[in-house]
N, C-alpha and C. Protein backbone atom coordinates (compact mmCIF):
# COMPACT_ATOMS: atom_id res chain seq x y z
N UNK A 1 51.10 -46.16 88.45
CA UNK A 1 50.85 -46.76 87.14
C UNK A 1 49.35 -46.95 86.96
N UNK A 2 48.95 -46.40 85.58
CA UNK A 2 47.77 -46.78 85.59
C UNK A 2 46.93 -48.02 84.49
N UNK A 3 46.16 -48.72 84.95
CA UNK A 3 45.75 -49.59 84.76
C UNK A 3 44.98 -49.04 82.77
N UNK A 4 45.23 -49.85 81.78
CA UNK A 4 44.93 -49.96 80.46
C UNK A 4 43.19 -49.69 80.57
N UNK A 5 42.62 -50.71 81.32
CA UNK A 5 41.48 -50.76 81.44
C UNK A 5 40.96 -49.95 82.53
N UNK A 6 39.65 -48.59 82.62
CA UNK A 6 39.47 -48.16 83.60
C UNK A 6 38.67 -48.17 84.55
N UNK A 7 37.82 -48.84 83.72
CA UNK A 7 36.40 -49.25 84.56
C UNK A 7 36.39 -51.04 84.40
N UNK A 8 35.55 -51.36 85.71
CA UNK A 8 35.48 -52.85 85.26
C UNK A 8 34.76 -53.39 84.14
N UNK A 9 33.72 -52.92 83.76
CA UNK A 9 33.10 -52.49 82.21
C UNK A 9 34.11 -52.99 81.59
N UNK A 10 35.13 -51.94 80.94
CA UNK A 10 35.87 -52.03 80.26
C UNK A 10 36.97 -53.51 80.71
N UNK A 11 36.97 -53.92 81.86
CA UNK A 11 38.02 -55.09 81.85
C UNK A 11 37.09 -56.07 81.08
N UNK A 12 35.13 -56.41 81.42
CA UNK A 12 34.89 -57.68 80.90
C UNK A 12 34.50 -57.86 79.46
N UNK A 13 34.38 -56.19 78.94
CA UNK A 13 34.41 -55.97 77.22
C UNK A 13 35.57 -56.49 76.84
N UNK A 14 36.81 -56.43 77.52
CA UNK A 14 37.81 -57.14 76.79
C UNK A 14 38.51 -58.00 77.10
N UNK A 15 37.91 -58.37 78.27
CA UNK A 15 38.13 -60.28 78.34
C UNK A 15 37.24 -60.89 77.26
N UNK A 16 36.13 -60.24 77.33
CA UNK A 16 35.03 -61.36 76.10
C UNK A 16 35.60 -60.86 74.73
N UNK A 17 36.23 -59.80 74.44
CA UNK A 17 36.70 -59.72 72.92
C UNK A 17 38.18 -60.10 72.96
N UNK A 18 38.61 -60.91 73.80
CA UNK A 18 39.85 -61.60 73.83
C UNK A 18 39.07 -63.18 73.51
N UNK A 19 38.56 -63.44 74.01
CA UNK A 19 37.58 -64.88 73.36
C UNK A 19 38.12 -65.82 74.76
N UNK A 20 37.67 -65.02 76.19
CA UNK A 20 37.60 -65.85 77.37
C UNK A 20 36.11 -65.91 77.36
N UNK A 21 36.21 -67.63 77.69
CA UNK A 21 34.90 -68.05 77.92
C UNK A 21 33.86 -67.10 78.56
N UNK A 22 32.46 -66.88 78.21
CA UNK A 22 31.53 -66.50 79.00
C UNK A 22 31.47 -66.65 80.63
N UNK A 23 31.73 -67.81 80.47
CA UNK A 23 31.22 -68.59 81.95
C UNK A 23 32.28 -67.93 82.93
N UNK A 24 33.87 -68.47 82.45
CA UNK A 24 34.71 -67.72 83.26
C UNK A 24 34.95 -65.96 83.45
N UNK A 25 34.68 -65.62 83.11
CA UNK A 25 33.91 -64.00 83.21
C UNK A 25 32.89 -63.68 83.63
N UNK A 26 31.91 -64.32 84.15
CA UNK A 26 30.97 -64.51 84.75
C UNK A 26 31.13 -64.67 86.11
N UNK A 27 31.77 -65.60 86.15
CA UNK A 27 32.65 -66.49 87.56
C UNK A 27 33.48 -65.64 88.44
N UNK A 28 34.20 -64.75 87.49
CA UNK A 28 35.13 -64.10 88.27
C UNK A 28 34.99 -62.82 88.42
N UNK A 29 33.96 -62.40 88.08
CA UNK A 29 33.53 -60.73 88.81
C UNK A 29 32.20 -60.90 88.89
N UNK A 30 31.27 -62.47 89.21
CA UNK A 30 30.43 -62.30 90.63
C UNK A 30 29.09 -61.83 89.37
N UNK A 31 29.02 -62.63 87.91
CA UNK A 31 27.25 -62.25 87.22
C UNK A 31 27.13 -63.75 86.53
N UNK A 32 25.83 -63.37 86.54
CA UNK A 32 25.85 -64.44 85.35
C UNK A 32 26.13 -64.12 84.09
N UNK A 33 25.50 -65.24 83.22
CA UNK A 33 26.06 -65.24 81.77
C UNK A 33 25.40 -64.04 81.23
N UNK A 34 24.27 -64.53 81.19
CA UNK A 34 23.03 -62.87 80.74
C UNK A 34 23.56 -61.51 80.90
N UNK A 35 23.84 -61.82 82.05
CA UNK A 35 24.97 -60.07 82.47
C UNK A 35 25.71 -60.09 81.80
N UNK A 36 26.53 -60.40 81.35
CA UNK A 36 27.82 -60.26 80.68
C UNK A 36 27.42 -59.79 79.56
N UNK A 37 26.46 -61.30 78.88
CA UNK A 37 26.21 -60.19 77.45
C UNK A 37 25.43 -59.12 77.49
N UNK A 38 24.48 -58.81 78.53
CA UNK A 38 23.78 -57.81 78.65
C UNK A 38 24.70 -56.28 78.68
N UNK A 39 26.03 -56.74 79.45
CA UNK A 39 26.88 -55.42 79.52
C UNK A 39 27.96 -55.30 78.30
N UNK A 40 27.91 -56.28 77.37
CA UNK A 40 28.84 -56.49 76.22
C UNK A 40 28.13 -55.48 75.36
N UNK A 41 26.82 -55.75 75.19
CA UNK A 41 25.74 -55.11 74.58
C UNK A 41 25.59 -53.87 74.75
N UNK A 42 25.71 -53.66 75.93
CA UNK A 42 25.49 -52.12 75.94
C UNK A 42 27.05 -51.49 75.80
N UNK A 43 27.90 -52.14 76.36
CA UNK A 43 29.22 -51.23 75.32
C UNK A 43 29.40 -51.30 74.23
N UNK A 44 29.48 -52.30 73.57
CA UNK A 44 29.81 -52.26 72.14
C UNK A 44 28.48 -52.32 71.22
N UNK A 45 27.83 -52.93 71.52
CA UNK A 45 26.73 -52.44 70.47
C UNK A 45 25.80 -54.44 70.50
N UNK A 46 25.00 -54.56 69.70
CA UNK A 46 24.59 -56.06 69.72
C UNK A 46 24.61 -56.96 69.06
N UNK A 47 25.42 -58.03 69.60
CA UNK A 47 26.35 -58.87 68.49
C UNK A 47 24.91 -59.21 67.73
N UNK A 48 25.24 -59.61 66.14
CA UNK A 48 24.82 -59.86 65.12
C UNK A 48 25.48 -60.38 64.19
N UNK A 49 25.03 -61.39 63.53
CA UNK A 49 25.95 -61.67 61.94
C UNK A 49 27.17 -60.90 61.59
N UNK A 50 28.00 -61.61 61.61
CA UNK A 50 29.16 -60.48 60.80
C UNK A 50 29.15 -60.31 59.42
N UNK A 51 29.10 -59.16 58.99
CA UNK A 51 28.63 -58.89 57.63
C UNK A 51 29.95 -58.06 57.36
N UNK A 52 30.53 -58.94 55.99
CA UNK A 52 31.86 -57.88 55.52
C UNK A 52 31.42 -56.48 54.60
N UNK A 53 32.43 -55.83 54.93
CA UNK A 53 32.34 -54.33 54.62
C UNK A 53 32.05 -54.87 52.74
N UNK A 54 31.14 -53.81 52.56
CA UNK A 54 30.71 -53.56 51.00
C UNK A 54 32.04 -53.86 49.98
N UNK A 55 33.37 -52.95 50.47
CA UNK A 55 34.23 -52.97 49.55
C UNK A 55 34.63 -54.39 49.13
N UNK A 56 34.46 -55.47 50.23
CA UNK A 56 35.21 -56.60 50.63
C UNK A 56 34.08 -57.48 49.84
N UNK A 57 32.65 -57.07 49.57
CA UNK A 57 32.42 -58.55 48.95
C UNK A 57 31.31 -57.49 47.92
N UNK A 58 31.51 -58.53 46.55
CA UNK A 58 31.17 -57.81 45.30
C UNK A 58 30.38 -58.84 44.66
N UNK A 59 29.51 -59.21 44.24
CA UNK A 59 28.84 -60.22 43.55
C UNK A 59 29.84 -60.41 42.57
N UNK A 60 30.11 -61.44 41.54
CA UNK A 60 30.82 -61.97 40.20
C UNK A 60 29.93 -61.19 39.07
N UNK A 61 30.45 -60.25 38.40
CA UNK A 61 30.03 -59.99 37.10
C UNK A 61 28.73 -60.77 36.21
N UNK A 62 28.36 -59.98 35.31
CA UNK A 62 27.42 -61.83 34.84
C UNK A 62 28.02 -62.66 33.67
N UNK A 63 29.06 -62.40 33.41
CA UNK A 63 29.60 -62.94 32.42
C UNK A 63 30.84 -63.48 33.20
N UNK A 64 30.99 -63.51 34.75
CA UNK A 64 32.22 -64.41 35.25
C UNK A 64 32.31 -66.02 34.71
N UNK A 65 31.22 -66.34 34.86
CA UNK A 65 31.59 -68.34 34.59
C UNK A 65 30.01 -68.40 33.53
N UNK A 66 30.92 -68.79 32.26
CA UNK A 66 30.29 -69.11 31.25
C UNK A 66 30.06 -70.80 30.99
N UNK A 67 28.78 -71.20 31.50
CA UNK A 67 28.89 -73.36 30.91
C UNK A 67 29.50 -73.48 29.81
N UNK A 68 29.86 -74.68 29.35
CA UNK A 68 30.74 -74.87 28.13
C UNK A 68 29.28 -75.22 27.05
N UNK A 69 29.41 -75.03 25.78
CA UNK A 69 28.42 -74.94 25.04
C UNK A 69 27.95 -76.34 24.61
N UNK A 70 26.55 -76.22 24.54
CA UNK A 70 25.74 -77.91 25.13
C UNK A 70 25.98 -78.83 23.99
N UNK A 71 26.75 -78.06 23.06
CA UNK A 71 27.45 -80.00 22.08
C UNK A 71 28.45 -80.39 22.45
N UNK A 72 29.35 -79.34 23.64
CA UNK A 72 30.32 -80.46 23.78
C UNK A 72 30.35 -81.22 24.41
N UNK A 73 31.05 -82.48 24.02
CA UNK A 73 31.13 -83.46 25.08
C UNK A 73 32.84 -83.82 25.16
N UNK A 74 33.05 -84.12 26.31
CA UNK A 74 34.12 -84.91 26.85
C UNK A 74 34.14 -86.28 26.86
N UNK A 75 34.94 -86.87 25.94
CA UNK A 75 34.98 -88.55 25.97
C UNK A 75 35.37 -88.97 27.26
N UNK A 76 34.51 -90.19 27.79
CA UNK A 76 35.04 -90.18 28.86
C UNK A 76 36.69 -90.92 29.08
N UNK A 77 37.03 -91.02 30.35
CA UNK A 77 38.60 -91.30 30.35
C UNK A 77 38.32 -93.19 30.04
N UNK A 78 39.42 -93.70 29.42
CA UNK A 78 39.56 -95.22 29.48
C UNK A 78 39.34 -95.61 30.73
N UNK A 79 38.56 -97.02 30.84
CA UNK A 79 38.64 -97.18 32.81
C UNK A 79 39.77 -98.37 32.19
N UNK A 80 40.61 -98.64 31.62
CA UNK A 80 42.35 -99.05 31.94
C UNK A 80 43.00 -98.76 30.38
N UNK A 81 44.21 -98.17 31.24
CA UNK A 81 44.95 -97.92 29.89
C UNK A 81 46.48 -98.58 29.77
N UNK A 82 46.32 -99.51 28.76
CA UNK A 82 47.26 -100.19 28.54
C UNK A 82 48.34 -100.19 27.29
N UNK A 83 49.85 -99.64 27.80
CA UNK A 83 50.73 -98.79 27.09
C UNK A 83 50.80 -100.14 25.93
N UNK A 84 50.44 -99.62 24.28
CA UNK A 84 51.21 -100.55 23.33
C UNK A 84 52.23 -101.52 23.87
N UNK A 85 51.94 -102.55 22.85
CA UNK A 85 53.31 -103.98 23.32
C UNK A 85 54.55 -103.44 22.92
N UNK A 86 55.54 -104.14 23.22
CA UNK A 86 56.55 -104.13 22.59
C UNK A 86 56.63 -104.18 21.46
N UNK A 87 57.07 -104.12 20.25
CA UNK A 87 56.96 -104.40 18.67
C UNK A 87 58.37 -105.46 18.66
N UNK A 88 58.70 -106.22 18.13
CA UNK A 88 59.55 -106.63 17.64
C UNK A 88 59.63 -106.11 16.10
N UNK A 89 60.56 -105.45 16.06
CA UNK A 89 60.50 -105.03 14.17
C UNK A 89 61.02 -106.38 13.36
N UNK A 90 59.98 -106.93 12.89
CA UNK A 90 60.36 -107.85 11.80
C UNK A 90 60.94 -109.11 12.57
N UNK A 91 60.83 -109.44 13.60
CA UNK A 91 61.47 -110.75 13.87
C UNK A 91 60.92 -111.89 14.97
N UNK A 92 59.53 -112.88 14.65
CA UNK A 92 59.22 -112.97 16.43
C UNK A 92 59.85 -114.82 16.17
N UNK A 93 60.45 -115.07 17.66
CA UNK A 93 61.11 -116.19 17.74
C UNK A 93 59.90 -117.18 17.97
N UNK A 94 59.67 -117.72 17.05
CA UNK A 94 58.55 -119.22 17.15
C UNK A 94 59.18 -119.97 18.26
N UNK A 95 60.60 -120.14 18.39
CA UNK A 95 60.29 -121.54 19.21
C UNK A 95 60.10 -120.99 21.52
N UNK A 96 60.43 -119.49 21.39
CA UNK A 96 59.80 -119.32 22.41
C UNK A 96 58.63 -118.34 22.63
N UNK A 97 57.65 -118.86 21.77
CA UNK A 97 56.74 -118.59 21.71
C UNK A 97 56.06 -120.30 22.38
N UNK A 98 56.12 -120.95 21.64
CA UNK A 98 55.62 -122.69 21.42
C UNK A 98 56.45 -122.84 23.27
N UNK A 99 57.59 -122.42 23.24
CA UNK A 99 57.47 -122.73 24.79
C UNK A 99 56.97 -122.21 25.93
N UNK A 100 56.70 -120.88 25.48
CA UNK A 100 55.95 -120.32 27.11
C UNK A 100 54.48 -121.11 26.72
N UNK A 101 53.96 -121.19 25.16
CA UNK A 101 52.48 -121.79 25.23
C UNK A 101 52.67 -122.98 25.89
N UNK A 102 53.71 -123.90 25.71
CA UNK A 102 54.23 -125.74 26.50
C UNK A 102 54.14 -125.22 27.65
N UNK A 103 54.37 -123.97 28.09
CA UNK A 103 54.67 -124.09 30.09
C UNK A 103 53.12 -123.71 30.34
N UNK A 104 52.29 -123.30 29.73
CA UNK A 104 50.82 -123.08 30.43
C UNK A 104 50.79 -121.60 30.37
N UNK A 105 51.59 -120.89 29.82
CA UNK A 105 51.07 -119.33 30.16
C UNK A 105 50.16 -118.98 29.65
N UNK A 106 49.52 -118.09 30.07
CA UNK A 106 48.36 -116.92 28.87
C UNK A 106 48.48 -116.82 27.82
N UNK A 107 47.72 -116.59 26.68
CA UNK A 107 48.26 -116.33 25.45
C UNK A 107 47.92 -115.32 25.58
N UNK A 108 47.25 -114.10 25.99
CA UNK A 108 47.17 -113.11 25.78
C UNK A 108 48.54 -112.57 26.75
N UNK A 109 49.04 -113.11 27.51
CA UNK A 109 50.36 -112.61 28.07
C UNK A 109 51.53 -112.49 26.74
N UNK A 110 51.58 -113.98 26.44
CA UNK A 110 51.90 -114.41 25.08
C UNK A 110 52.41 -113.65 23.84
N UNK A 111 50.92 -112.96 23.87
CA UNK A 111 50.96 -112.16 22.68
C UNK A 111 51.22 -110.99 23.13
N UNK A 112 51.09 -110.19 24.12
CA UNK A 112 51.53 -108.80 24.64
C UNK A 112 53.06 -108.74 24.57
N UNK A 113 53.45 -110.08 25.51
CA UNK A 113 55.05 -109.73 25.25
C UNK A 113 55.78 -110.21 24.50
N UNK A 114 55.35 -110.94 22.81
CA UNK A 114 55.90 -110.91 21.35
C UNK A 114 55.60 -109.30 20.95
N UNK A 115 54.23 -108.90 20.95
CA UNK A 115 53.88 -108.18 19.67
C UNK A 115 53.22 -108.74 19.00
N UNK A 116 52.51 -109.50 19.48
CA UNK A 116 51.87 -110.11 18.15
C UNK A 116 50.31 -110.35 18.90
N UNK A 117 49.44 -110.78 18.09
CA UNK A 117 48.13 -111.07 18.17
C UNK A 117 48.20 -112.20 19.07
N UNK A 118 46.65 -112.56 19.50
CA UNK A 118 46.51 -113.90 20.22
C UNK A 118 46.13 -114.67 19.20
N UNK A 119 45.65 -114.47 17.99
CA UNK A 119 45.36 -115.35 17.08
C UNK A 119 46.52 -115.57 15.89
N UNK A 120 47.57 -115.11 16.13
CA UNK A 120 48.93 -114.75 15.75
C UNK A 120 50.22 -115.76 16.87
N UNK A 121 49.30 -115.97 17.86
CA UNK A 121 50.37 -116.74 18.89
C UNK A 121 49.67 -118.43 17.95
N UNK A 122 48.17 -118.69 18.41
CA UNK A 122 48.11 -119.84 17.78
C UNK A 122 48.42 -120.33 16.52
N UNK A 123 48.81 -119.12 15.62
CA UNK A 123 49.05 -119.67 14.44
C UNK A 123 50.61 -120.22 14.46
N UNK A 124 51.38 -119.50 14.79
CA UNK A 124 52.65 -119.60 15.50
C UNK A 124 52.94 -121.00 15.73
N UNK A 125 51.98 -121.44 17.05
CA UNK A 125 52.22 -122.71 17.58
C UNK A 125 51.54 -123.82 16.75
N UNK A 126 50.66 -123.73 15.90
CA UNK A 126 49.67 -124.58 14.64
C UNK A 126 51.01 -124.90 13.64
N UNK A 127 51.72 -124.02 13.67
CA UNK A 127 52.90 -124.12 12.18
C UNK A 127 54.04 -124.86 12.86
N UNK A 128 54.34 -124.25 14.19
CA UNK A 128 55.14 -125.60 14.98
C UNK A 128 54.82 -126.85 14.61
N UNK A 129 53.81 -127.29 15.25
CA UNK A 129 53.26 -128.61 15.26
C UNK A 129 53.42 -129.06 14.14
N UNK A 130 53.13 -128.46 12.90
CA UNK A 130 52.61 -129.13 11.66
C UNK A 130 54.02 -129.66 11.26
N UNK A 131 55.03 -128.64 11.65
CA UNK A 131 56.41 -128.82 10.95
C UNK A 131 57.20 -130.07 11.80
N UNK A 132 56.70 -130.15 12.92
CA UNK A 132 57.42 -130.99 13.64
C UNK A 132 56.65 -132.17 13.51
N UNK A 133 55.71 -132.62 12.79
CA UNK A 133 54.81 -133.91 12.14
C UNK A 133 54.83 -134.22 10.86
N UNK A 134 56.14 -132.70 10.45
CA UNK A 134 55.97 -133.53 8.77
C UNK A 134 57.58 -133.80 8.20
């Protein structure tokens, strides 16, 4: 049977183009590192940059990427976006309104979850009062 590789040449050209360490190829047929590439070099030729074949890389056309034209602008995004309230169509209940304002809540909570204004909650609770003093 004969051996793939015929010369020892040829075994450490293709231990090093199998991607075994320098060192251990070095180590085990008795050179240093220098040798190795010194004999890589003279079989195959001297490593350099890999440069892809012409077909494989093409500059972009000059009309590939056109900037977008200098009036436009992009508004920028909201930094929070907060989905419309609820609406109540036509109906907001005064007296729990006047009570979440009695328990201490937000009025702007208030008013998000009526539908209604914050200056629409105090009026709310102003017409309470008045009615319940007269």
């Amino acid at each position: 049977m004969t051996e793939p590789y015929q010369t020892r040449e040829d075994r450490i050209v293709a231990e090093f183009g199998d991607g075994y360490e320098v060192e251990a190829i070095a180590a085990r047929y008795g050179l240093t590192v220098e040798q190795v590439f010194t004999l890589v070099a003279r079989e195959v030729g001297p490593a350099g940059p890999a440069q892809p074949p012409p077909a494989y890389y093409q500059p972009p056309p000059p009309a590939y990427y056109q900037p977008p034209p200098p009036a436009y602008h992009q508004p920028p995004p909201p930094a929070y976006y907060a989905p419309p309230p609820y609406q109540m169509q036509g109906f907001v209940n005064p007296d729990a309104i006047v009570a979440d304002y009695g328990d201490g809540h937000d009025v702007a909570l208030i008013a998000r979850r009526h539908g209604i204004t914050v200056e629409q909650v105090y009026l709310v609770v102003q017409q309470s009062l008045s009615e319940d003093r007269g």
